[in-house]
C-alpha atoms as a PDB file:
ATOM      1  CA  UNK A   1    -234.608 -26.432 -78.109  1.00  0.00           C
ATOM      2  CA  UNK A   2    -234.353 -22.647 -77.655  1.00  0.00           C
ATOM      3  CA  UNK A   3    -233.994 -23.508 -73.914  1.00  0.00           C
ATOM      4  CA  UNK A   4    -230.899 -25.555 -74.277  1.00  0.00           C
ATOM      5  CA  UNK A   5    -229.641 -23.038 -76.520  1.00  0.00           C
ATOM      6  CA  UNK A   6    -229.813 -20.436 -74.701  1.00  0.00           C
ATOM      7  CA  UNK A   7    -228.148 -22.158 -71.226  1.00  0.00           C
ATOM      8  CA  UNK A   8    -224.432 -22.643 -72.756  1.00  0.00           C
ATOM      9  CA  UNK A   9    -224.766 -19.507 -74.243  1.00  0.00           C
ATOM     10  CA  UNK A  10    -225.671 -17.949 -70.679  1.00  0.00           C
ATOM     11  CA  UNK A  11    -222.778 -19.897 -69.437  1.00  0.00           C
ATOM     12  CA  UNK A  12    -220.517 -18.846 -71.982  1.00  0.00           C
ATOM     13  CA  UNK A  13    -221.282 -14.656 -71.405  1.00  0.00           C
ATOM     14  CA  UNK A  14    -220.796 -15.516 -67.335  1.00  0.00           C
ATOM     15  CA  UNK A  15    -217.538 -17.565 -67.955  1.00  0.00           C
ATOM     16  CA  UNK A  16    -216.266 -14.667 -70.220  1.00  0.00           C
ATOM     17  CA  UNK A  17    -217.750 -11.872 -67.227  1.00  0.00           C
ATOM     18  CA  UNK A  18    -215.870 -13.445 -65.144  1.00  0.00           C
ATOM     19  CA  UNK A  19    -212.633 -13.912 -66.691  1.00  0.00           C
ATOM     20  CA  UNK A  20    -212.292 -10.340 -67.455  1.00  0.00           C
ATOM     21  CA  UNK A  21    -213.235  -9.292 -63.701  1.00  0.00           C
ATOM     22  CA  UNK A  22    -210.541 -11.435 -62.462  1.00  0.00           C
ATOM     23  CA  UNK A  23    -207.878  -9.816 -65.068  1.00  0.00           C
ATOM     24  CA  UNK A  24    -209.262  -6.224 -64.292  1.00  0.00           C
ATOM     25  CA  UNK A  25    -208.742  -7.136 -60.147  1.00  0.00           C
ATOM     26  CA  UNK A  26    -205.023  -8.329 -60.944  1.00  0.00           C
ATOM     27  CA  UNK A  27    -204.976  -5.181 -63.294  1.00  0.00           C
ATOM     28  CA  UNK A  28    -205.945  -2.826 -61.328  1.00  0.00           C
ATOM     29  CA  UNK A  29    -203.522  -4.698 -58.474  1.00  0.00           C
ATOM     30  CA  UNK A  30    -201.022  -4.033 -60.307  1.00  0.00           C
ATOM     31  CA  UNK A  31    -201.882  -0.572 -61.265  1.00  0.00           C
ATOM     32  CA  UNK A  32    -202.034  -0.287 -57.777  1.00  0.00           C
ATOM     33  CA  UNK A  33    -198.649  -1.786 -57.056  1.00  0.00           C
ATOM     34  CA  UNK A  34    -196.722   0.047 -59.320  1.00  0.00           C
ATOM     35  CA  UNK A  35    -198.322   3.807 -58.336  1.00  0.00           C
ATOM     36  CA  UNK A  36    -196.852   2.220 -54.652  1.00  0.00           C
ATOM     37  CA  UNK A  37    -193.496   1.283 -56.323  1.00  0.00           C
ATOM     38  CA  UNK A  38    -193.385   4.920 -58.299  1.00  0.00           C
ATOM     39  CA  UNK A  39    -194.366   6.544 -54.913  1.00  0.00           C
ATOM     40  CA  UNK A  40    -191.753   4.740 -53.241  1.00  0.00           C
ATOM     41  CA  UNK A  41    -189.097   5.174 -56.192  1.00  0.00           C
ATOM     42  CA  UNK A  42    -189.861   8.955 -55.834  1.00  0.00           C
ATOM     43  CA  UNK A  43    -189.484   9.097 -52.510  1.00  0.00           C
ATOM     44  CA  UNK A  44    -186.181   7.865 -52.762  1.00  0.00           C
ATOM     45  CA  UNK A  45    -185.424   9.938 -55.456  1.00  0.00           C
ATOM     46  CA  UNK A  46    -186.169  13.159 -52.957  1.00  0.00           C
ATOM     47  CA  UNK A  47    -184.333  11.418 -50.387  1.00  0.00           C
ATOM     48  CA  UNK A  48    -181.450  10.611 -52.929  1.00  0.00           C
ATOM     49  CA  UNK A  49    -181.721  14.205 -53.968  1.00  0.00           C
ATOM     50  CA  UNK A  50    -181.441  15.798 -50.651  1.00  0.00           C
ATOM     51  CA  UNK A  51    -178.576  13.869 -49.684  1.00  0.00           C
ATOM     52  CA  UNK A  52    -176.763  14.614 -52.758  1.00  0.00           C
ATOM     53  CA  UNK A  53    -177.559  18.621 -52.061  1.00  0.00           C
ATOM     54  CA  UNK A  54    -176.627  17.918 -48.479  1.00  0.00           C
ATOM     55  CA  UNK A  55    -172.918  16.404 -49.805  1.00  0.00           C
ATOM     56  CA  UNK A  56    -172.742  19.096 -52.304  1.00  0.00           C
ATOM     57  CA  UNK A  57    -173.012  21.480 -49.570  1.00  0.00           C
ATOM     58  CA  UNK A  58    -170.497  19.460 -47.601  1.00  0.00           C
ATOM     59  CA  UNK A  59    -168.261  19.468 -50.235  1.00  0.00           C
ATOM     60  CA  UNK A  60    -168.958  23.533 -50.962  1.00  0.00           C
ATOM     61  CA  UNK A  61    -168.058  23.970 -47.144  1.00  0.00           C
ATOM     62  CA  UNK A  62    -164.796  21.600 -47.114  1.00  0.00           C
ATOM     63  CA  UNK A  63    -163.238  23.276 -50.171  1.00  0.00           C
ATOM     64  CA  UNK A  64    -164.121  26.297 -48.337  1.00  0.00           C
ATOM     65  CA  UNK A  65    -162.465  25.044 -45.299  1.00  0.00           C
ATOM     66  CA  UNK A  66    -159.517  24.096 -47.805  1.00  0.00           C
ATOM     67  CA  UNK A  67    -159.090  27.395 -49.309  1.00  0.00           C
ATOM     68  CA  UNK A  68    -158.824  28.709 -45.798  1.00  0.00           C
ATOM     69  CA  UNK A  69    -156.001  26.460 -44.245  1.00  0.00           C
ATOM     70  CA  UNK A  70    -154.515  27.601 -47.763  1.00  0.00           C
ATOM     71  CA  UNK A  71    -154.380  31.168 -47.111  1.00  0.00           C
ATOM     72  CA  UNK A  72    -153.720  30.791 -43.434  1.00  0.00           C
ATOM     73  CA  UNK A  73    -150.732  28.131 -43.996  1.00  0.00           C
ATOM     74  CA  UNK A  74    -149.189  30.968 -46.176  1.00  0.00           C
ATOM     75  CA  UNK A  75    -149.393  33.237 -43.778  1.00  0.00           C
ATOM     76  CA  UNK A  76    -148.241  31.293 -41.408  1.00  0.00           C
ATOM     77  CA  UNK A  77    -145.384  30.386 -43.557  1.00  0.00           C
ATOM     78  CA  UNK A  78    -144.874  33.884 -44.298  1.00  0.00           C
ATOM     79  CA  UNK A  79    -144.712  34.662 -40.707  1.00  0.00           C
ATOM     80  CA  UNK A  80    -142.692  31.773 -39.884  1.00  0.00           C
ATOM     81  CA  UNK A  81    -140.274  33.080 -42.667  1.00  0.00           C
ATOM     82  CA  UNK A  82    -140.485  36.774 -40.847  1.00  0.00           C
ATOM     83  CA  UNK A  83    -139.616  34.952 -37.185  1.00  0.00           C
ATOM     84  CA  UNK A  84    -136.625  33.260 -39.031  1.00  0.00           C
ATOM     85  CA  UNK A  85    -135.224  36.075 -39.882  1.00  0.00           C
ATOM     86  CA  UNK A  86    -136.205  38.126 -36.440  1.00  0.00           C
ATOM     87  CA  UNK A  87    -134.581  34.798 -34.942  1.00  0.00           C
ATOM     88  CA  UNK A  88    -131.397  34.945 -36.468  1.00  0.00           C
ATOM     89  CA  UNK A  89    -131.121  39.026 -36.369  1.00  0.00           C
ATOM     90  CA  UNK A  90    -131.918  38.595 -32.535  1.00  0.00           C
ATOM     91  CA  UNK A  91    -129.675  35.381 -32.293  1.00  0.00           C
ATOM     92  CA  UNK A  92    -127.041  37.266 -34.111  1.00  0.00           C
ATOM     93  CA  UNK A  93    -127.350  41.032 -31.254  1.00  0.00           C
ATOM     94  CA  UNK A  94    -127.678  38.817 -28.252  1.00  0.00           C
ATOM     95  CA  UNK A  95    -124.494  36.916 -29.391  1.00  0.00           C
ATOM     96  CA  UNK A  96    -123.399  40.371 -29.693  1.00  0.00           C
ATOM     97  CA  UNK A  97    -124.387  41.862 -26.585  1.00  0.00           C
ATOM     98  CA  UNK A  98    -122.914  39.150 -24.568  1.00  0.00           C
ATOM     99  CA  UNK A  99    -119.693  39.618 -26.650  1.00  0.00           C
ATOM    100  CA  UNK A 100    -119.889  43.447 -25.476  1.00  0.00           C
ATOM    101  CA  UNK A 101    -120.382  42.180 -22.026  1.00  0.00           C
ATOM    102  CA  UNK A 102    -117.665  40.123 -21.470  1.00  0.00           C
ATOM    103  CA  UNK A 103    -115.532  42.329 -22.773  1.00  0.00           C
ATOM    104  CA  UNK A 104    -117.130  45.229 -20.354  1.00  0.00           C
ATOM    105  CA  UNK A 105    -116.562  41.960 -17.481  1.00  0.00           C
ATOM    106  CA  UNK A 106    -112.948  41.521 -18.271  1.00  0.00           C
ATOM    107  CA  UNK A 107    -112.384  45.829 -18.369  1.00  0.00           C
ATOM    108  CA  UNK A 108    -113.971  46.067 -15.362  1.00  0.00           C
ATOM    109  CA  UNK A 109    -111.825  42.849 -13.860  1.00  0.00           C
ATOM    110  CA  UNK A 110    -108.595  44.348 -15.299  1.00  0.00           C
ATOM    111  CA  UNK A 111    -109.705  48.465 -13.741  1.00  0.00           C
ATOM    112  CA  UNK A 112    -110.191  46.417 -10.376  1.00  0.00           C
ATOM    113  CA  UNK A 113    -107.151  44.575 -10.456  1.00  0.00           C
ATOM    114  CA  UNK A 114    -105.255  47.817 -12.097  1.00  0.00           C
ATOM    115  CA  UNK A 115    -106.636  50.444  -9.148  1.00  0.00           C
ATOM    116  CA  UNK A 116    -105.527  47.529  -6.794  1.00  0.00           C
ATOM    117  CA  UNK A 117    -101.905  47.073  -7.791  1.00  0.00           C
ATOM    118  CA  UNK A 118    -101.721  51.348  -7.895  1.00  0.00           C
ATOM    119  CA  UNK A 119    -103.029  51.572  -4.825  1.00  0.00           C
ATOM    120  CA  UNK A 120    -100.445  48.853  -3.769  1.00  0.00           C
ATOM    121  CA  UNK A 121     -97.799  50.752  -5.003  1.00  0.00           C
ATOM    122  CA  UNK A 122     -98.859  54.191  -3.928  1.00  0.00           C
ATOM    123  CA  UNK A 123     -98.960  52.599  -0.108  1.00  0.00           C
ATOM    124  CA  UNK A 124     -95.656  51.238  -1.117  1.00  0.00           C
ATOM    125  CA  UNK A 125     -94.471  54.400  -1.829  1.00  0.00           C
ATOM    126  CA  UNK A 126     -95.701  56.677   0.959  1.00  0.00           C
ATOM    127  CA  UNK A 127     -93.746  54.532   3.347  1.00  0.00           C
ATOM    128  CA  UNK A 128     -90.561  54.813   1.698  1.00  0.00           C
ATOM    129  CA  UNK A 129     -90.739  58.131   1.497  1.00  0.00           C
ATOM    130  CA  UNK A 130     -91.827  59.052   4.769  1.00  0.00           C
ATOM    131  CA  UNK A 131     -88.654  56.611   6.317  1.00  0.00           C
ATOM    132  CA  UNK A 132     -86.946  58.443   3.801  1.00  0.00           C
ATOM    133  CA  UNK A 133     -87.842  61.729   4.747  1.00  0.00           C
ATOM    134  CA  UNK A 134     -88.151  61.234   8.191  1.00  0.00           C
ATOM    135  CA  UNK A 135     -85.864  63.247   9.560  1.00  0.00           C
ATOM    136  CA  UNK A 136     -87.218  66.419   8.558  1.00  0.00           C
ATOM    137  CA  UNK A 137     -90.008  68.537  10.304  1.00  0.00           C
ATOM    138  CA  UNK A 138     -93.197  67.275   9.251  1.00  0.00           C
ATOM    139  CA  UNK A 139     -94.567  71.468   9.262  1.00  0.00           C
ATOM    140  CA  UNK A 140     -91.992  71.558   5.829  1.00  0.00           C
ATOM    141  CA  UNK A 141     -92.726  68.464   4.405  1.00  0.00           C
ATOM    142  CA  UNK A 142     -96.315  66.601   4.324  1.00  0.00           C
ATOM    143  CA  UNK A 143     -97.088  63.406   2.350  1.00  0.00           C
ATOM    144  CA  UNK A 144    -100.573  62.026   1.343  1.00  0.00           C
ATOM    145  CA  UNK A 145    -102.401  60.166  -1.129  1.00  0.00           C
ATOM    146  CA  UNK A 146    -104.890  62.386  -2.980  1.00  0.00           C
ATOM    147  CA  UNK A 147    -106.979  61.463  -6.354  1.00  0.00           C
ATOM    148  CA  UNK A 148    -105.374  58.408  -6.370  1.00  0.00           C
ATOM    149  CA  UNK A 149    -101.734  59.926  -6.759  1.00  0.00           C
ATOM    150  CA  UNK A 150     -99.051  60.791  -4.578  1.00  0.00           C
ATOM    151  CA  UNK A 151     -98.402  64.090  -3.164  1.00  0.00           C
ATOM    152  CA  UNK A 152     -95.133  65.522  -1.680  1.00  0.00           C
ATOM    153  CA  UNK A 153     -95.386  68.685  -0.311  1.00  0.00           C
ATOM    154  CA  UNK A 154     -92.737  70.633   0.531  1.00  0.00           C
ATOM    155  CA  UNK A 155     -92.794  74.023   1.573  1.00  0.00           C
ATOM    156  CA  UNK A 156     -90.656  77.267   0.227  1.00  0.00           C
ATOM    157  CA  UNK A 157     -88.800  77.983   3.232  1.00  0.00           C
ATOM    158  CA  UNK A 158     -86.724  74.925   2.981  1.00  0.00           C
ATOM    159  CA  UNK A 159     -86.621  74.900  -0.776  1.00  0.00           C
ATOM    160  CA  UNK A 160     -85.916  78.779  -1.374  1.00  0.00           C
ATOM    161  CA  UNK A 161     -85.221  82.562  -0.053  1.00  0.00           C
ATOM    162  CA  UNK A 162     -88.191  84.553  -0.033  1.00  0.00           C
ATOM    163  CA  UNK A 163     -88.774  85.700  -3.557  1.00  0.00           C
ATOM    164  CA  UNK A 164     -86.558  83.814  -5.097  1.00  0.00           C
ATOM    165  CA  UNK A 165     -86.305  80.764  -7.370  1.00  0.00           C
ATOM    166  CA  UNK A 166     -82.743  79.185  -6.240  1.00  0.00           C
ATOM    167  CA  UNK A 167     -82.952  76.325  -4.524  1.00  0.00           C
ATOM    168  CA  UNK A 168     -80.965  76.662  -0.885  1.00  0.00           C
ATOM    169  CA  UNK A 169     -78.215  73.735  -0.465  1.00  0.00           C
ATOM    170  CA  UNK A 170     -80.386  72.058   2.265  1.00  0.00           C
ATOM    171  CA  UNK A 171     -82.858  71.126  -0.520  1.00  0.00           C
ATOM    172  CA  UNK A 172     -80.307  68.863  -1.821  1.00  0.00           C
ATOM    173  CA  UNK A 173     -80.910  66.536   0.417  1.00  0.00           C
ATOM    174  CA  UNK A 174     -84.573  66.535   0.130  1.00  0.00           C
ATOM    175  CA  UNK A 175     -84.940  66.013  -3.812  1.00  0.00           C
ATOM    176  CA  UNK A 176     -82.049  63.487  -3.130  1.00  0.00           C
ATOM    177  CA  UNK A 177     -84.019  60.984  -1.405  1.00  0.00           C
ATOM    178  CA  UNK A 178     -87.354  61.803  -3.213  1.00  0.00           C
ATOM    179  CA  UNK A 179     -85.139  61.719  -6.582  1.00  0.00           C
ATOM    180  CA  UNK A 180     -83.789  58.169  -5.620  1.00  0.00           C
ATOM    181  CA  UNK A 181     -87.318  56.680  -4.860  1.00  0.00           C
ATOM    182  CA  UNK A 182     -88.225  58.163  -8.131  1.00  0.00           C
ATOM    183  CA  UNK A 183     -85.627  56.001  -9.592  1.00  0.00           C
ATOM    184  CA  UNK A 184     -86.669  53.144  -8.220  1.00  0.00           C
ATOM    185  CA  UNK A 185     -90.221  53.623 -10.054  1.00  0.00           C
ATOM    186  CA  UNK A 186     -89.475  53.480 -14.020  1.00  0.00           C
ATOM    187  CA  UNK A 187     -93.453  53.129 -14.879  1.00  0.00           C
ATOM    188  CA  UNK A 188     -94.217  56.328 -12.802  1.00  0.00           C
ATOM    189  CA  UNK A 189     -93.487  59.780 -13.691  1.00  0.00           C
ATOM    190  CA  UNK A 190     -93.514  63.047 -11.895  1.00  0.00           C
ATOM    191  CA  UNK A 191     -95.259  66.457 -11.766  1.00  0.00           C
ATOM    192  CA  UNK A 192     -93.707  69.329 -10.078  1.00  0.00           C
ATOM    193  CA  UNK A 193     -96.247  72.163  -9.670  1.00  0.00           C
ATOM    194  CA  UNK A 194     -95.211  75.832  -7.863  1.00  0.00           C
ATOM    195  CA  UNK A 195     -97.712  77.160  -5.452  1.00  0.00           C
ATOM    196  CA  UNK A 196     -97.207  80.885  -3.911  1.00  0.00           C
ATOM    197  CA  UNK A 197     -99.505  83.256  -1.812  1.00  0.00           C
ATOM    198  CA  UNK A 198    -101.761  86.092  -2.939  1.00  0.00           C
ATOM    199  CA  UNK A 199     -98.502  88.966  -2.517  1.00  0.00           C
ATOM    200  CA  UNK A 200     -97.429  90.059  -5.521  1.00  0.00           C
ATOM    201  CA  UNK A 201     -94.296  89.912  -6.751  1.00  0.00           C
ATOM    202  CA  UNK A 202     -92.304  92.149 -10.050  1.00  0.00           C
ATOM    203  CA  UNK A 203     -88.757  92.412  -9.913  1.00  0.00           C
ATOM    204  CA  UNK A 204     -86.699  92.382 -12.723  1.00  0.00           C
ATOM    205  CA  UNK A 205     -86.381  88.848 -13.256  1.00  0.00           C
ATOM    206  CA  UNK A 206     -90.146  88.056 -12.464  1.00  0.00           C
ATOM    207  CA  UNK A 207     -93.039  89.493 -13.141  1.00  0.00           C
ATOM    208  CA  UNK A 208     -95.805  88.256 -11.503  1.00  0.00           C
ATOM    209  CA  UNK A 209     -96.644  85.115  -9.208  1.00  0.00           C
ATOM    210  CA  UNK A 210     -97.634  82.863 -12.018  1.00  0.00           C
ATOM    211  CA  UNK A 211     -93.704  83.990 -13.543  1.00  0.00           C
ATOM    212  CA  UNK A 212     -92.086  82.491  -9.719  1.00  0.00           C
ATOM    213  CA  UNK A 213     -94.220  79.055  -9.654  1.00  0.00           C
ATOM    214  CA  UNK A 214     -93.255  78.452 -12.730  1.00  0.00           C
ATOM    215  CA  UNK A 215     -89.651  79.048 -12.386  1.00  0.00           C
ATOM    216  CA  UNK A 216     -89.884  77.466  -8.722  1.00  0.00           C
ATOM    217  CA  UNK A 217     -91.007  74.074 -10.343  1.00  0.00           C
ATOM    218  CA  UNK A 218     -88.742  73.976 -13.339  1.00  0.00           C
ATOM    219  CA  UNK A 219     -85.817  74.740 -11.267  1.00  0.00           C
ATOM    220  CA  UNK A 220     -86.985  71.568  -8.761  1.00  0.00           C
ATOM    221  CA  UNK A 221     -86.754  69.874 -12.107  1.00  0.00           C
ATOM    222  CA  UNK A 222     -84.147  70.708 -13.429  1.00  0.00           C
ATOM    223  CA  UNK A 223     -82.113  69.809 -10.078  1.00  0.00           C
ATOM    224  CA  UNK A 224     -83.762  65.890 -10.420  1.00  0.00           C
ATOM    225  CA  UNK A 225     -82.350  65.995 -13.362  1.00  0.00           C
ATOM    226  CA  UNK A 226     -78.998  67.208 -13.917  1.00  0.00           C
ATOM    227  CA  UNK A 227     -77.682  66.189 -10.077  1.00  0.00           C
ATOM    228  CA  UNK A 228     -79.919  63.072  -9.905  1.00  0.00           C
ATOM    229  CA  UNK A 229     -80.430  61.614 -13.047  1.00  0.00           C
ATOM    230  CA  UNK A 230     -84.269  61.605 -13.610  1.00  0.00           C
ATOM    231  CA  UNK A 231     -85.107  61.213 -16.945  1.00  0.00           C
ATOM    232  CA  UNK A 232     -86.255  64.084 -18.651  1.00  0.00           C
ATOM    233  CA  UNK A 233     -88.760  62.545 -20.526  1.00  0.00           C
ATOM    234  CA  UNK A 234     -90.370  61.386 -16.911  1.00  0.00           C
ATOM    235  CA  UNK A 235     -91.267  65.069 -15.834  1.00  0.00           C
ATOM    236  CA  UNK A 236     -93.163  68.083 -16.044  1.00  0.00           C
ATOM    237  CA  UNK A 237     -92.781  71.546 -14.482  1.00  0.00           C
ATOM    238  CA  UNK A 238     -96.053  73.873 -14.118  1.00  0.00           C
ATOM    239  CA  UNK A 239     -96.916  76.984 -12.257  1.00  0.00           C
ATOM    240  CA  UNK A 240    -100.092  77.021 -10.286  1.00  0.00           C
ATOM    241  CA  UNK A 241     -99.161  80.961  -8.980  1.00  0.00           C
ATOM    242  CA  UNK A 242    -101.840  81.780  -5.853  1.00  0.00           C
ATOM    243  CA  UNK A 243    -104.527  80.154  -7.253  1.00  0.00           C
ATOM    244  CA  UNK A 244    -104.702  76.743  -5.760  1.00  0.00           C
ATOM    245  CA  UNK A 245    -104.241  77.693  -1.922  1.00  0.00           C
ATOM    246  CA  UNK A 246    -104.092  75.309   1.041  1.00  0.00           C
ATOM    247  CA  UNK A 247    -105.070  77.941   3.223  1.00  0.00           C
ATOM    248  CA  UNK A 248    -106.628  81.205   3.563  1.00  0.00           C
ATOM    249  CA  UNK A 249    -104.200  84.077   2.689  1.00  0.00           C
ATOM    250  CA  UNK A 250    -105.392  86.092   5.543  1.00  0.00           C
ATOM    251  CA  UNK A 251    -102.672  84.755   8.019  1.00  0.00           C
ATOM    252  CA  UNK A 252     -98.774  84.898   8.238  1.00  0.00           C
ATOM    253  CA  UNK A 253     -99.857  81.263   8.800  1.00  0.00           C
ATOM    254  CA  UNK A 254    -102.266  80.269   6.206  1.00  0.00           C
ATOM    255  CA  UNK A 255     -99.398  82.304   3.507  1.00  0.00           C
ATOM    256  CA  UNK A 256     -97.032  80.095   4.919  1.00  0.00           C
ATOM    257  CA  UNK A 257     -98.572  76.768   4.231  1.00  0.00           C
ATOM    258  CA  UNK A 258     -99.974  78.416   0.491  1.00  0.00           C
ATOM    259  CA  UNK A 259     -96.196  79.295  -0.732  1.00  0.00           C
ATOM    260  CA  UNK A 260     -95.085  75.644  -1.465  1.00  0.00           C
ATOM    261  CA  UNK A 261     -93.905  73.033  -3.923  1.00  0.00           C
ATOM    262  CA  UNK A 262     -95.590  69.793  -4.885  1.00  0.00           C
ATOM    263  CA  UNK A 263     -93.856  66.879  -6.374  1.00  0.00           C
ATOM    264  CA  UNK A 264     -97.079  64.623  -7.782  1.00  0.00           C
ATOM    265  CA  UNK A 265     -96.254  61.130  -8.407  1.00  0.00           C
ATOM    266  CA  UNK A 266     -98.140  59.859 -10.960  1.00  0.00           C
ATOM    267  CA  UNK A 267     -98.896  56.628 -13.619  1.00  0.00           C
ATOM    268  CA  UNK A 268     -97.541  57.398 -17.049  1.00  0.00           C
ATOM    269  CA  UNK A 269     -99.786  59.340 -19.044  1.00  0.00           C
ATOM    270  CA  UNK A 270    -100.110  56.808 -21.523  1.00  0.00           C
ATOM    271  CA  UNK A 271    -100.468  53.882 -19.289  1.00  0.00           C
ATOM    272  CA  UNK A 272    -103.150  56.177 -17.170  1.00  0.00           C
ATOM    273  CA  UNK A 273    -105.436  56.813 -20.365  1.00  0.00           C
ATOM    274  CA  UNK A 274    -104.931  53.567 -21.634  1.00  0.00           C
ATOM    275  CA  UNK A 275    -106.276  52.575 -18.089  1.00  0.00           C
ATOM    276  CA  UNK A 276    -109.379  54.688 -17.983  1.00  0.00           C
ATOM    277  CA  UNK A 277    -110.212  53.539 -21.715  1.00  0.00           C
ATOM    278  CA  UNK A 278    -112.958  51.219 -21.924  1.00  0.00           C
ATOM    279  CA  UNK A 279    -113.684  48.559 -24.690  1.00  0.00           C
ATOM    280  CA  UNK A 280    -114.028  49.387 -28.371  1.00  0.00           C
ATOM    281  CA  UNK A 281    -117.940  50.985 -27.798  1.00  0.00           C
ATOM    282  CA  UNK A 282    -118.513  49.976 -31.387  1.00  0.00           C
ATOM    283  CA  UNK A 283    -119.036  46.194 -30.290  1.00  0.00           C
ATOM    284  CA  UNK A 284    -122.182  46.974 -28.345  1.00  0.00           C
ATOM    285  CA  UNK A 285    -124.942  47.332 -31.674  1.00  0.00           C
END
């Protein structure tokens, strides 16, 4: 009896030993599991982690990045804004300059063209004088081109006595002809200039060399004037005395050639300056 009692309850204690071993394997199975899953969950949570730090420095670096395209597009606006205004201040002198150099072009076009037409003319006029004058000796009378003007030269002996400031009658006929090409030139006028050697001179109506060129030339004009109807306002008389000489004053020769009276024909005054002026400098900045 205490046999068969004892068997169930054996049975019972290995049935119930058994039971809980099972449930302590899936347990501890599951223990096991979830230290996996937490290992695994933290791992992600360091890999979640160091991304997140990686894309926070990302994002540190881009707004970095930002901030500098920030301050350089200002700058670069800034300078753009400088160049504008460069631009249009250089736009603005090269419109200028080219202004200025047209303008120097068309001056330089209109001296041309101007020195052309006077030299024109002043070829013009040496041949008319010289068929003009042609039938007197070419020793008295000598005509030539010099600084762009013309020159007649004549000298004393067949304008005047020795000493003396009246003109001889065969003069007439040489500031005749000179006078009438003179007329023919309105736009030109005329300098007469006396020229006498280094021998002094003082008599009581001159005292000096400087006092006979003087009157020599204003007594030449004078003449055009009064007998051949110059206009006044077309001449001028000066004195030159011995200091302008052709020649050396050594010789009977050289004195001979140095005691003379030039007759310059020239451009107005006016016209001449007005020629020579270039454009308003003011334009060129």
């Amino acid at each position: 009896m205490k046999a068969i009692t004892f068997i169930p309850l054996l049975m019972v204690l290995l049935l119930t030993s058994c039971v809980s071993q099972k449930k302590y394997a899936e347990l501890q199975n599951r223990a096991e599991n979830c230290e996996n899953e937490l290992k695994t969950v933290s791992n992600e949570r360091l890999v979640l982690e160091n991304n997140f730090a990686n894309e926070k420095s990302k994002s540190t670096a881009l707004e970095q990045q930002i901030d500098y395209f920030k301050s350089t597009n200002t700058n670069l606006l800034d300078r753009l804004s400088d160049l504008s205004v460069v631009s249009k201040s250089g736009a603005e002198s090269i419109k200028k300059s080219l202004e200025a150099l047209n303008e120097q072009n068309t001056y330089i076009k209109d001296l041309t063209s101007s020195i052309q037409r006077k030299d024109s003319l002043n070829l013009a006029l040496v041949m008319n004088l010289k068929r003009s004058l042609d039938d007197f000796d070419d020793e008295d009378i000598s005509i030539e081109v010099k600084k762009g003007v013309v020159y007649v030269s004549i000298s004393d002996r067949m304008l005047f006595r020795s000493g003396s400031y009246t003109i001889n009658d065969k003069a007439l006929e040489v500031i005749g002809k000179i006078a009438k090409i003179v007329n023919d030139h309105n736009e030109l006028d005329i300098l007469v200039e006396g020229h006498t050697d280094t021998v002094p001179i003082q008599t009581d109506c001159m005292e000096d060399n400087w006092d006979l060129s003087t009157k020599r030339a204003t007594s030449i004009v004078r003449l055009m004037q009064t007998k051949f109807n110059v206009l006044p306002e077309r001449m001028t008389a000066g004195g030159r005395s011995e200091y302008i000489p052709k020649a050396t004053n050594e010789t009977k020769e050289g004195r001979a050639l140095n005691r003379r009276t030039e007759i310059i024909i020239l451009p107005k005054l006016d016209q001449f300056f007005n020629l020579l002026t270039p454009p308003d400098a003011n334009s060129v900045d």
